[in-house]
C-alpha atoms as a PDB file:
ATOM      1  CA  UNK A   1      -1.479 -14.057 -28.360  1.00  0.00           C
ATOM      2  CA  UNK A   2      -4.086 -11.187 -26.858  1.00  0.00           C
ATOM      3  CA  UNK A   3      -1.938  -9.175 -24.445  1.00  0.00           C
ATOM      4  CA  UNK A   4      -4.474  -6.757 -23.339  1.00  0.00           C
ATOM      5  CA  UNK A   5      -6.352  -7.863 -19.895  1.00  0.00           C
ATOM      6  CA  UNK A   6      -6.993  -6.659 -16.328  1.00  0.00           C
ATOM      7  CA  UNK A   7      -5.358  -8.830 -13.203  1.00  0.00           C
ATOM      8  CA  UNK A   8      -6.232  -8.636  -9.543  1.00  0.00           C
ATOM      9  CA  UNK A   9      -4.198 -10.459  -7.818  1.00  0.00           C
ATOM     10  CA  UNK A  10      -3.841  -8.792  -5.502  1.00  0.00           C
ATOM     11  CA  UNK A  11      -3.005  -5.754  -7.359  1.00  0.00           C
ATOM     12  CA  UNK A  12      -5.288  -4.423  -9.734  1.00  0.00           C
ATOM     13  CA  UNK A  13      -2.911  -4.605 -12.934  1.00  0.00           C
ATOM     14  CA  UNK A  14      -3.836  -2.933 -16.330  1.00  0.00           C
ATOM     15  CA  UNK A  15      -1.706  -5.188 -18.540  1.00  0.00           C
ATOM     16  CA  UNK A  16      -1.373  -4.677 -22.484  1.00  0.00           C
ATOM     17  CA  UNK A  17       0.541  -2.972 -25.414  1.00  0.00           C
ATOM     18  CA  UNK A  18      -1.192   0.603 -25.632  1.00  0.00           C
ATOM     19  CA  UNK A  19      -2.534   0.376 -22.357  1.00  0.00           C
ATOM     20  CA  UNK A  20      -0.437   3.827 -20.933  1.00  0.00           C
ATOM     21  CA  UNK A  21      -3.020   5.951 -23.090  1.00  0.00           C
ATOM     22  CA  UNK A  22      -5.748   4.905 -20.050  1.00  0.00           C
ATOM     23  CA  UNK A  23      -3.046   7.182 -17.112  1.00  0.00           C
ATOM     24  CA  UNK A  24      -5.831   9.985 -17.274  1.00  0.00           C
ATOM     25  CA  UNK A  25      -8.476   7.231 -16.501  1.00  0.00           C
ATOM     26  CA  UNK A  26      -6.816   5.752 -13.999  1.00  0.00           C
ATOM     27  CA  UNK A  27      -5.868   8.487 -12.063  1.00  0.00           C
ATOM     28  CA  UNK A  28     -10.060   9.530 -12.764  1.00  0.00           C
ATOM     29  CA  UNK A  29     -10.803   6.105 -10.946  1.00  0.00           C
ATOM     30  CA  UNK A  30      -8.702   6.992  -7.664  1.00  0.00           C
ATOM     31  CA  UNK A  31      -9.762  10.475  -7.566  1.00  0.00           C
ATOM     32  CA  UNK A  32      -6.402  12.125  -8.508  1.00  0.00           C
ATOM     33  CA  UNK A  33      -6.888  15.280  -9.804  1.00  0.00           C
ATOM     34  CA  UNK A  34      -3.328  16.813  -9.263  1.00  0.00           C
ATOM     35  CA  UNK A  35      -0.918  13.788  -9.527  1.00  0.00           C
ATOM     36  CA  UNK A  36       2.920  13.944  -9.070  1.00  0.00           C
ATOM     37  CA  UNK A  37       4.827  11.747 -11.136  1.00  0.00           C
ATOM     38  CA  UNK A  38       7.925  10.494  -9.841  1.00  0.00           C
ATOM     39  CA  UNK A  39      10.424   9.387 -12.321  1.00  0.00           C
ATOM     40  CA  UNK A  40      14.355   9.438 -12.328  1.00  0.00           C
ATOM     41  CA  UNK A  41      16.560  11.756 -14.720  1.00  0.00           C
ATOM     42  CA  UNK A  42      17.403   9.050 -16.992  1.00  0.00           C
ATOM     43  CA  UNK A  43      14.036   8.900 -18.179  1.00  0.00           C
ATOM     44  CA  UNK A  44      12.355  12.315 -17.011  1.00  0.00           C
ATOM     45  CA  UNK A  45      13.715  13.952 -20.417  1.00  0.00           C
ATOM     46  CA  UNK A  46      12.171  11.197 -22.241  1.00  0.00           C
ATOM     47  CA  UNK A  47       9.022  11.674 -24.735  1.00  0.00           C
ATOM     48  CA  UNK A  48       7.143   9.005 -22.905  1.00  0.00           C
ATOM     49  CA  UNK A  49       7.081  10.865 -19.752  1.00  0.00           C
ATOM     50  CA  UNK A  50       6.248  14.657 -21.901  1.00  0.00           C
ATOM     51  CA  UNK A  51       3.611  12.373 -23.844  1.00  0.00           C
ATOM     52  CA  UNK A  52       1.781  11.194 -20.150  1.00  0.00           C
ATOM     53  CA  UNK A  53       2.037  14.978 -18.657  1.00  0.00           C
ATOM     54  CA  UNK A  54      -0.023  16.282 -21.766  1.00  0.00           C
ATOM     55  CA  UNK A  55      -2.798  13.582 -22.140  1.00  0.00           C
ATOM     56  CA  UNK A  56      -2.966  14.265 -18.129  1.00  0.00           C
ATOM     57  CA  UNK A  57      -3.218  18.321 -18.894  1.00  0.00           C
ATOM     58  CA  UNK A  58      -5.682  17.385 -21.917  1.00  0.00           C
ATOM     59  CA  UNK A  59      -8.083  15.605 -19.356  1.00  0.00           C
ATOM     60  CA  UNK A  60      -8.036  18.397 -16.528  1.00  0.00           C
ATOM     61  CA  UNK A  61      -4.874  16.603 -14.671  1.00  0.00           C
ATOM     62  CA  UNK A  62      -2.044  19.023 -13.702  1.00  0.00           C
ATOM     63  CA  UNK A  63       0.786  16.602 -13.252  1.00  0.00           C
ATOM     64  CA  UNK A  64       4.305  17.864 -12.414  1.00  0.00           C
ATOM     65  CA  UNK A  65       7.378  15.697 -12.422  1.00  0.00           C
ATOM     66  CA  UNK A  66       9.505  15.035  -9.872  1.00  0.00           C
ATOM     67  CA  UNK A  67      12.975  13.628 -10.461  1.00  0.00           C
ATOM     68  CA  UNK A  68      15.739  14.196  -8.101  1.00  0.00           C
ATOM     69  CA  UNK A  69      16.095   9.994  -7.274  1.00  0.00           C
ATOM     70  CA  UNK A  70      19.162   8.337  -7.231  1.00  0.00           C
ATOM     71  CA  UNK A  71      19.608   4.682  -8.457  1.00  0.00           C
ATOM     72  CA  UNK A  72      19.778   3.642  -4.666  1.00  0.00           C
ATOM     73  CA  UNK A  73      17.615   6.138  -2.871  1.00  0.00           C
ATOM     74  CA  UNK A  74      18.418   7.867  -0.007  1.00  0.00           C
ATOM     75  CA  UNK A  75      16.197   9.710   2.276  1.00  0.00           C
ATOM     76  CA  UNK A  76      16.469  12.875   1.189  1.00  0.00           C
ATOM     77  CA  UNK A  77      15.735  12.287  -2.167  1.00  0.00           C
ATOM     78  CA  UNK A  78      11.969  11.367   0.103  1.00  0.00           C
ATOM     79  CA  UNK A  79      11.839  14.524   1.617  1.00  0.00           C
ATOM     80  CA  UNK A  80      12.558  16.920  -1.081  1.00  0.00           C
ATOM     81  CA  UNK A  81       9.634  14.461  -3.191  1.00  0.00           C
ATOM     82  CA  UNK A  82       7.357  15.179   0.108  1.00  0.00           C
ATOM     83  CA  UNK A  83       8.394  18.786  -0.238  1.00  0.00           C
ATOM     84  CA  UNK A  84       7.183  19.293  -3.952  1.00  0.00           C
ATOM     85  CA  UNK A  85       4.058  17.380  -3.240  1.00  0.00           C
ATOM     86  CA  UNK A  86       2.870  19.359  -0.321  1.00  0.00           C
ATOM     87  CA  UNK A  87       3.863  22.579  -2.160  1.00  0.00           C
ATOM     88  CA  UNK A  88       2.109  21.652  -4.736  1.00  0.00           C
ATOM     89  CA  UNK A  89      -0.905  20.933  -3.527  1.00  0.00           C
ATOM     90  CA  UNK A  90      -0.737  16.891  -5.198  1.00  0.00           C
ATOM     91  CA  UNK A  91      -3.599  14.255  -4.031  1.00  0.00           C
ATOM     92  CA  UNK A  92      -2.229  11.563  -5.643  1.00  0.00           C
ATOM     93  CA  UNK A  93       1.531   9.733  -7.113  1.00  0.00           C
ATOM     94  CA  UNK A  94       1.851   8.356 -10.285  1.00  0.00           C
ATOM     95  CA  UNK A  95       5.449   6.040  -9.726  1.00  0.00           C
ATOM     96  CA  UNK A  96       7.117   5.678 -12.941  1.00  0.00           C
ATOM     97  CA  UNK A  97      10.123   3.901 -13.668  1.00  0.00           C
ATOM     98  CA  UNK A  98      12.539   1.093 -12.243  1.00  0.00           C
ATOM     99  CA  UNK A  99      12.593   0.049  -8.588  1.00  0.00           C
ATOM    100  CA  UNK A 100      14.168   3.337  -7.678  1.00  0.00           C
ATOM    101  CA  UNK A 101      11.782   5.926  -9.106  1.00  0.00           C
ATOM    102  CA  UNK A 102       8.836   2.944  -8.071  1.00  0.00           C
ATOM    103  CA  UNK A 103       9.939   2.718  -3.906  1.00  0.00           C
ATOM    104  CA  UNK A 104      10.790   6.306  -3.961  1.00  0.00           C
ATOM    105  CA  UNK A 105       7.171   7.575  -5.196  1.00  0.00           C
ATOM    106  CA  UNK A 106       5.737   5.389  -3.051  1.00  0.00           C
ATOM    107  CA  UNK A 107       7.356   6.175   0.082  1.00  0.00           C
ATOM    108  CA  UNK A 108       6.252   9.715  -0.838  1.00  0.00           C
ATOM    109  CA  UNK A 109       2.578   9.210  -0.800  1.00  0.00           C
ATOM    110  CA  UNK A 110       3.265   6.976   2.323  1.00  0.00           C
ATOM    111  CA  UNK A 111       4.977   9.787   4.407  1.00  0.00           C
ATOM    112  CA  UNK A 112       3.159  12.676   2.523  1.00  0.00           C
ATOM    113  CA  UNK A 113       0.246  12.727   5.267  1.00  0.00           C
ATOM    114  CA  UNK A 114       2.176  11.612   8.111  1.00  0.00           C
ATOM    115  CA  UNK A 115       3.903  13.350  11.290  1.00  0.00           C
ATOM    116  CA  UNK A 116       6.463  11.045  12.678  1.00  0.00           C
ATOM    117  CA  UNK A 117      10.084  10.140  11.253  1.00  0.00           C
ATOM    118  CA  UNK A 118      10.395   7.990   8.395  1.00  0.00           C
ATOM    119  CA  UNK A 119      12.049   5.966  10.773  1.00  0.00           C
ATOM    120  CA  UNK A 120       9.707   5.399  12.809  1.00  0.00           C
ATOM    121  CA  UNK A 121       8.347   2.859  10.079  1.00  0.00           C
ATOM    122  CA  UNK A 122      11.188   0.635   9.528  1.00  0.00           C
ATOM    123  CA  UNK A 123       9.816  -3.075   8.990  1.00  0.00           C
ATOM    124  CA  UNK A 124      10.572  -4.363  11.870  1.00  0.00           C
ATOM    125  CA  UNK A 125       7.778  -6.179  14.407  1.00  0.00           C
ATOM    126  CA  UNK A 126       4.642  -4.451  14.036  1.00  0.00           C
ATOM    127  CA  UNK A 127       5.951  -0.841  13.497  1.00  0.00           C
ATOM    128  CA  UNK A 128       3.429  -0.270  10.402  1.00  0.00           C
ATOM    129  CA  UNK A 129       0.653  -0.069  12.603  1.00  0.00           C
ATOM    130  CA  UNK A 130       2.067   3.181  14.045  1.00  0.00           C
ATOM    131  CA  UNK A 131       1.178   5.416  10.104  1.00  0.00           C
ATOM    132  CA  UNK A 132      -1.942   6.942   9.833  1.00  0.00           C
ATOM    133  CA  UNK A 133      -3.144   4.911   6.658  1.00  0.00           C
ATOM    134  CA  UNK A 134      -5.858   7.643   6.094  1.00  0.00           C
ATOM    135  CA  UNK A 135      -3.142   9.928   4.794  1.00  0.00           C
ATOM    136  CA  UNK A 136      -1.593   7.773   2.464  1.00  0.00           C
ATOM    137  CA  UNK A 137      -2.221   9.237  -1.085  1.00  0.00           C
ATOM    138  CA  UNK A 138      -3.217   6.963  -4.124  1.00  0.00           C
ATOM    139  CA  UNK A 139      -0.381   5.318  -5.938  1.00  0.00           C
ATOM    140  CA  UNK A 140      -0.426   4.426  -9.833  1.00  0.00           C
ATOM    141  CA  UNK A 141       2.601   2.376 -10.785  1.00  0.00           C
ATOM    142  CA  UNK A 142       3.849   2.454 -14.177  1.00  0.00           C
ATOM    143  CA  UNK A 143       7.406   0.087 -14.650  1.00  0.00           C
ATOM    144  CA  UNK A 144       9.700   0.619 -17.308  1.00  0.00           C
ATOM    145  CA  UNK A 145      11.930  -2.432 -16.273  1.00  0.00           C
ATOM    146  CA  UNK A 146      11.432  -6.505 -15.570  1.00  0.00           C
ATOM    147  CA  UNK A 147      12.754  -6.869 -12.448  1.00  0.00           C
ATOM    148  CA  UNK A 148      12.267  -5.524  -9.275  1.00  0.00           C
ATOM    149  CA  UNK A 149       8.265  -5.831  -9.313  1.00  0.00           C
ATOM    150  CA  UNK A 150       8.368  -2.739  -6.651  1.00  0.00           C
ATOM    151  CA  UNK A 151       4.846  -2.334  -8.958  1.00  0.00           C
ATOM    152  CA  UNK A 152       3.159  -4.835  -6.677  1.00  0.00           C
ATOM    153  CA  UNK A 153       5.186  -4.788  -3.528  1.00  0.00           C
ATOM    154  CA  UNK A 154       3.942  -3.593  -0.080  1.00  0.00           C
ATOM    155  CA  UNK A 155       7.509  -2.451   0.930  1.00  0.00           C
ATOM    156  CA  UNK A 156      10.051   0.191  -0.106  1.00  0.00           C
ATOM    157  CA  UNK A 157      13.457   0.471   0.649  1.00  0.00           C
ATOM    158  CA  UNK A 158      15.541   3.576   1.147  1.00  0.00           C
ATOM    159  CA  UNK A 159      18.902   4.412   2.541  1.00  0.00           C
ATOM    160  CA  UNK A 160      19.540   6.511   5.900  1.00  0.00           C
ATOM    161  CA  UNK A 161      22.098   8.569   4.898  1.00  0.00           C
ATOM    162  CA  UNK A 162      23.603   9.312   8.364  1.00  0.00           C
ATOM    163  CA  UNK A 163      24.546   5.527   8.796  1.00  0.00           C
ATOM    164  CA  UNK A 164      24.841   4.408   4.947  1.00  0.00           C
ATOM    165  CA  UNK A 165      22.435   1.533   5.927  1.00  0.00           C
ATOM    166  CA  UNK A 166      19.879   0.579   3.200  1.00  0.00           C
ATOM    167  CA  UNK A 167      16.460  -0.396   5.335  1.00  0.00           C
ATOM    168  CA  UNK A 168      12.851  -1.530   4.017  1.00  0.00           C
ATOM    169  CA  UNK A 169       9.657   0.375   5.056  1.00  0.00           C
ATOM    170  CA  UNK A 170       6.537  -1.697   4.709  1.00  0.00           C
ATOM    171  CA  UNK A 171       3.044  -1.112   4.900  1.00  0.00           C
ATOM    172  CA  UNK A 172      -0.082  -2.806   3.100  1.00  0.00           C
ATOM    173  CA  UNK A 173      -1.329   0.241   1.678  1.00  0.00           C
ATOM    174  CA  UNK A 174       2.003   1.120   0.111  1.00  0.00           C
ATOM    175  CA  UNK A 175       0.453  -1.180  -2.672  1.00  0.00           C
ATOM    176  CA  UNK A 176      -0.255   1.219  -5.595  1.00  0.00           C
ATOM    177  CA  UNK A 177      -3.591   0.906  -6.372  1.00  0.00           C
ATOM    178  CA  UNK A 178      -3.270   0.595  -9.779  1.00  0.00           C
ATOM    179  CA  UNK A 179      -0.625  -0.609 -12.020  1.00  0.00           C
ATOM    180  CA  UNK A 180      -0.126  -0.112 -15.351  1.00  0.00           C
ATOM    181  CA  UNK A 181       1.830  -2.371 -17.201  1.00  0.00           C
ATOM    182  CA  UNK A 182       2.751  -1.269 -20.856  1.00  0.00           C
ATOM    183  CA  UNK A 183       5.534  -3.151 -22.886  1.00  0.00           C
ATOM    184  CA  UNK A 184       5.718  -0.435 -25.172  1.00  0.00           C
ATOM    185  CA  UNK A 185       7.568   1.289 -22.425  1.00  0.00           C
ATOM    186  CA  UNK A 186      10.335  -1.169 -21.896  1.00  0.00           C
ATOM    187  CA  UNK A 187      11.718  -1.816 -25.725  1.00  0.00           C
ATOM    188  CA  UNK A 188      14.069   0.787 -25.605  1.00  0.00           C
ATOM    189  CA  UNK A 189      15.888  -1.100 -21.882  1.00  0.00           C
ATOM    190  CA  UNK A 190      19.303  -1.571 -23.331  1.00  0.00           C
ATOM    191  CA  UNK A 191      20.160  -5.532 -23.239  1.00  0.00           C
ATOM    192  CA  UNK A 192      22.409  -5.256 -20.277  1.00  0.00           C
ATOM    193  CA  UNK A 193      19.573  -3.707 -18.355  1.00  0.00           C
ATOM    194  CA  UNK A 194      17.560  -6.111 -19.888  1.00  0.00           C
ATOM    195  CA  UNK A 195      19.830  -8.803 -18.420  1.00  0.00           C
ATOM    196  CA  UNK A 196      20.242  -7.112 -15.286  1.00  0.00           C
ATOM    197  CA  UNK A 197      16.590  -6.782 -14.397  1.00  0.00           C
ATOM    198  CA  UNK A 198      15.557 -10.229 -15.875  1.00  0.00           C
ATOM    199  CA  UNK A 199      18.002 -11.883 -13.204  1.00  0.00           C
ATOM    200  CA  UNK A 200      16.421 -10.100 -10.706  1.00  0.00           C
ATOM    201  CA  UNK A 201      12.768 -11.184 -11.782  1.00  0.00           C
ATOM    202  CA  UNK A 202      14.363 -14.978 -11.536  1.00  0.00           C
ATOM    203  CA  UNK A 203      15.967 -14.097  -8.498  1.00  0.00           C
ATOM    204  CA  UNK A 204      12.699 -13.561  -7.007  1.00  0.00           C
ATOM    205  CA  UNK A 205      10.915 -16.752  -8.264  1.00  0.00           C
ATOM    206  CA  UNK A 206      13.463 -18.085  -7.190  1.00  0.00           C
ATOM    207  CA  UNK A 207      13.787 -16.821  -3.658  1.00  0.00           C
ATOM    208  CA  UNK A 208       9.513 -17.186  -3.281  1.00  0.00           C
ATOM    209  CA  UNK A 209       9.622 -21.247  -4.273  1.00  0.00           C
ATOM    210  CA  UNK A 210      12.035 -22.470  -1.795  1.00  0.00           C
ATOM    211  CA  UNK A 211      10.686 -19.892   0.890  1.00  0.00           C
ATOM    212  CA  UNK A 212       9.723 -22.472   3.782  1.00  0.00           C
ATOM    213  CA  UNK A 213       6.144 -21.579   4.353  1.00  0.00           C
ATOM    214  CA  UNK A 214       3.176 -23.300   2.762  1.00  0.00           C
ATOM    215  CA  UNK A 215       1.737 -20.898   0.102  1.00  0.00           C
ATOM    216  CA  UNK A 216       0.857 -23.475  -2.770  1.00  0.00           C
ATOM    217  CA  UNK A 217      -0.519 -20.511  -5.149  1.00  0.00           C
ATOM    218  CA  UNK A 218       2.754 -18.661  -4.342  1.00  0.00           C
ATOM    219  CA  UNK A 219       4.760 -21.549  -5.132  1.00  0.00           C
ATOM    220  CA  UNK A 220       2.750 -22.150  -8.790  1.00  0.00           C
ATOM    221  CA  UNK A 221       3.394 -18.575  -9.939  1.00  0.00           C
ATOM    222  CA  UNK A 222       7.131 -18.668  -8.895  1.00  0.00           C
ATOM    223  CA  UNK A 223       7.432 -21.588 -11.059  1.00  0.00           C
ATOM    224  CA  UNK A 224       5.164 -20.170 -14.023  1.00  0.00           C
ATOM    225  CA  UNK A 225       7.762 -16.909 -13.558  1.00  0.00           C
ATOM    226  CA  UNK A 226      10.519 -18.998 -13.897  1.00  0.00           C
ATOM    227  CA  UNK A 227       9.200 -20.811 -17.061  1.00  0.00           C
ATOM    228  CA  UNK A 228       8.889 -17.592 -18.753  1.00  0.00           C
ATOM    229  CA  UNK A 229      12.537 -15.673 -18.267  1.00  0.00           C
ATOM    230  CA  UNK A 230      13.850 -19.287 -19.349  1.00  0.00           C
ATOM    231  CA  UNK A 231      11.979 -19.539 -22.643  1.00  0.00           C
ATOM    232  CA  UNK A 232      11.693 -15.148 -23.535  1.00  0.00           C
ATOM    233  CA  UNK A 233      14.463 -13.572 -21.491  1.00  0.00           C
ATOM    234  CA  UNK A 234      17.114 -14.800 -24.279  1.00  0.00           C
ATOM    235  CA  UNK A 235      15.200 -12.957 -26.710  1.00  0.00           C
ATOM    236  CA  UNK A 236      14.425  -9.917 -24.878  1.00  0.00           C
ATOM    237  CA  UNK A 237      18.083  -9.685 -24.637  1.00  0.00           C
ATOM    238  CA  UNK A 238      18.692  -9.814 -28.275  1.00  0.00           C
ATOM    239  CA  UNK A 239      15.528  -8.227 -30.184  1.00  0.00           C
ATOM    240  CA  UNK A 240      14.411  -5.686 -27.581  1.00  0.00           C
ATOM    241  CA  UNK A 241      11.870  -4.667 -29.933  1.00  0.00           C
ATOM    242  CA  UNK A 242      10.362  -7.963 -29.442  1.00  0.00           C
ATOM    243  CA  UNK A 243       6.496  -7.209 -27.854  1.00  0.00           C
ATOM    244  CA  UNK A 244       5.681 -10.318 -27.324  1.00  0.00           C
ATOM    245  CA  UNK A 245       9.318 -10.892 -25.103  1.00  0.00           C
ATOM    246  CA  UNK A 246       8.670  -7.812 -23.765  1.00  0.00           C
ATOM    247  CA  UNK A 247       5.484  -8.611 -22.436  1.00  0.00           C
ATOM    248  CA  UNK A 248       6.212 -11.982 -21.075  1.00  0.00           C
ATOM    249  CA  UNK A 249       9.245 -10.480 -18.765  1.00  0.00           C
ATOM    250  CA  UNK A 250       6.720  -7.860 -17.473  1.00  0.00           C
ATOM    251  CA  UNK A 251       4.792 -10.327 -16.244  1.00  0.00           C
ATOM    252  CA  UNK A 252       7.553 -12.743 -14.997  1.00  0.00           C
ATOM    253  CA  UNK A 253       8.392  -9.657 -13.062  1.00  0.00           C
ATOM    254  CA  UNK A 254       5.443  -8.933 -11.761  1.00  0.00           C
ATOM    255  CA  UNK A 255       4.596 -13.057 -10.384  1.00  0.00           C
ATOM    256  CA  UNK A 256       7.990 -12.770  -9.118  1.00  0.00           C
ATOM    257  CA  UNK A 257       7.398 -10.353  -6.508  1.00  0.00           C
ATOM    258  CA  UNK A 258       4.064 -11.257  -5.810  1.00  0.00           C
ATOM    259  CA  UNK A 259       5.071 -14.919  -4.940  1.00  0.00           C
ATOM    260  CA  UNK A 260       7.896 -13.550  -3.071  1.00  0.00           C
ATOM    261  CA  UNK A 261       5.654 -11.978  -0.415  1.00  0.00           C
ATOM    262  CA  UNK A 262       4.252 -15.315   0.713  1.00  0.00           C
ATOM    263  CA  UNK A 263       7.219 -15.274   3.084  1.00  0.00           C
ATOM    264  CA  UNK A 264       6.525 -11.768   4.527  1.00  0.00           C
END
């Protein structure tokens, strides 16, 4: 089977072994010319992450890499990201990783242009509409797990560290723009990650088909999503070097949250 194709639905996904050698193009298309990557410091040390930061360099890309997240992220871990960004002089974030490294680089190019708290943006009733959406920098997603799908989510959730309470900021354009999905970059997921993430991906379809509302399409994928962990998550687990597994759980992942956002 051909794994290399382009999806918009809605976000503009990039999907295919191989396909993390187009970064520099992508960023091109969204007119990033200084991107920060944010990562996490399990996989900031990593050759995949040295790899992107030179082909970036090699096409006129200065990319530095931020990775002070924390597998739950807390606010802070935001503002230090908005910190380095603005010092930095960044247009644009490329958000590479799991959920954690995906919500927090996208909550920095959401609060990188604006003036109120972070706050002030909590999803509740209509509080969206309160960002300035022409200061929201250009997101790239890259995930390195099969499970969250922050790549295609509108929301991102963070912790407020004064009250330990773990709350969801949402607005449409915290969509990255583009995605790139590469299952090169998952094969090395140890198999209780693999495991870990997978049941989250099922969680997901799960959660999206018995949702009440009437979203037919939503209801198709979350059934398509859960087709695929059944039959490829087993092997994932045990031959993680398995492309073709590999590439079916990045997409599970992917339908997963995107169904899941018919009830939002």
């Amino acid at each position: 089977m051909k794994f290399t194709t382009n999806w918009n639905y809605p976000t503009n996904i990039r999907f295919g072994i191989g396909r993390i050698e187009f970064l520099a193009d992508a960023c091109q298309e969204l007119g990033i010319t200084r991107p920060l990557l944010v990562t996490d410091p399990g996989i900031a040390d990593l050759p995949m992450i040295s790899t992107a930061v030179a082909a970036n360099s090699a096409s006129g890309l200065e990319t530095h890499v931020f990775s002070r997240v924390q597998s739950n992220p807390i606010s802070s871990n935001v503002v230090d990201g908005i910190t380095q960004y603005r010092k930095d002089n960044h247009d644009g974030i490329i958000a590479w990783g799991g959920g954690s490294a995906m919500d927090t680089g996208k909550l920095i190019a959401f609060m990188s242009g604006q003036t109120r708290s972070i706050w002030d943006f909590e999803d509740t009733g209509d509080n969206w509409k309160l960002a300035n959406q022409n200061e929201i920098a250009a997101i790239i997603a890259v995930p390195t797990t099969s499970g969250t799908g922050s790549e295609v989510g509108r929301a991102a959730v963070v912790t407020e560290e004064e009250t330990h309470t773990k709350k969801i900021l949402f607005h449409p354009k915290m969509m990255p723009s583009i995605v790139i999905c590469d299952p090169n970059l998952v094969t090395s997921l140890p198999a209780n990650l693999t495991a870990w993430t997978g049941m989250d991906a099922l969680a997901h379809c799960l959660e999206a088909y018995l949702a009440p509302g009437y979203h037919p399409m939503a209801d198709g994928i979350a059934v398509e999503g859960m087709r695929l962990i059944k039959d490829w998550l087993p092997e994932a687990i045990a031959n993680g070097a398995n492309l073709e597994a590999r590439a079916h759980m990045m997409s599970a992942a992917a339908m997963g949250a995107t169904a899941f956002q018919k009830g939002l």
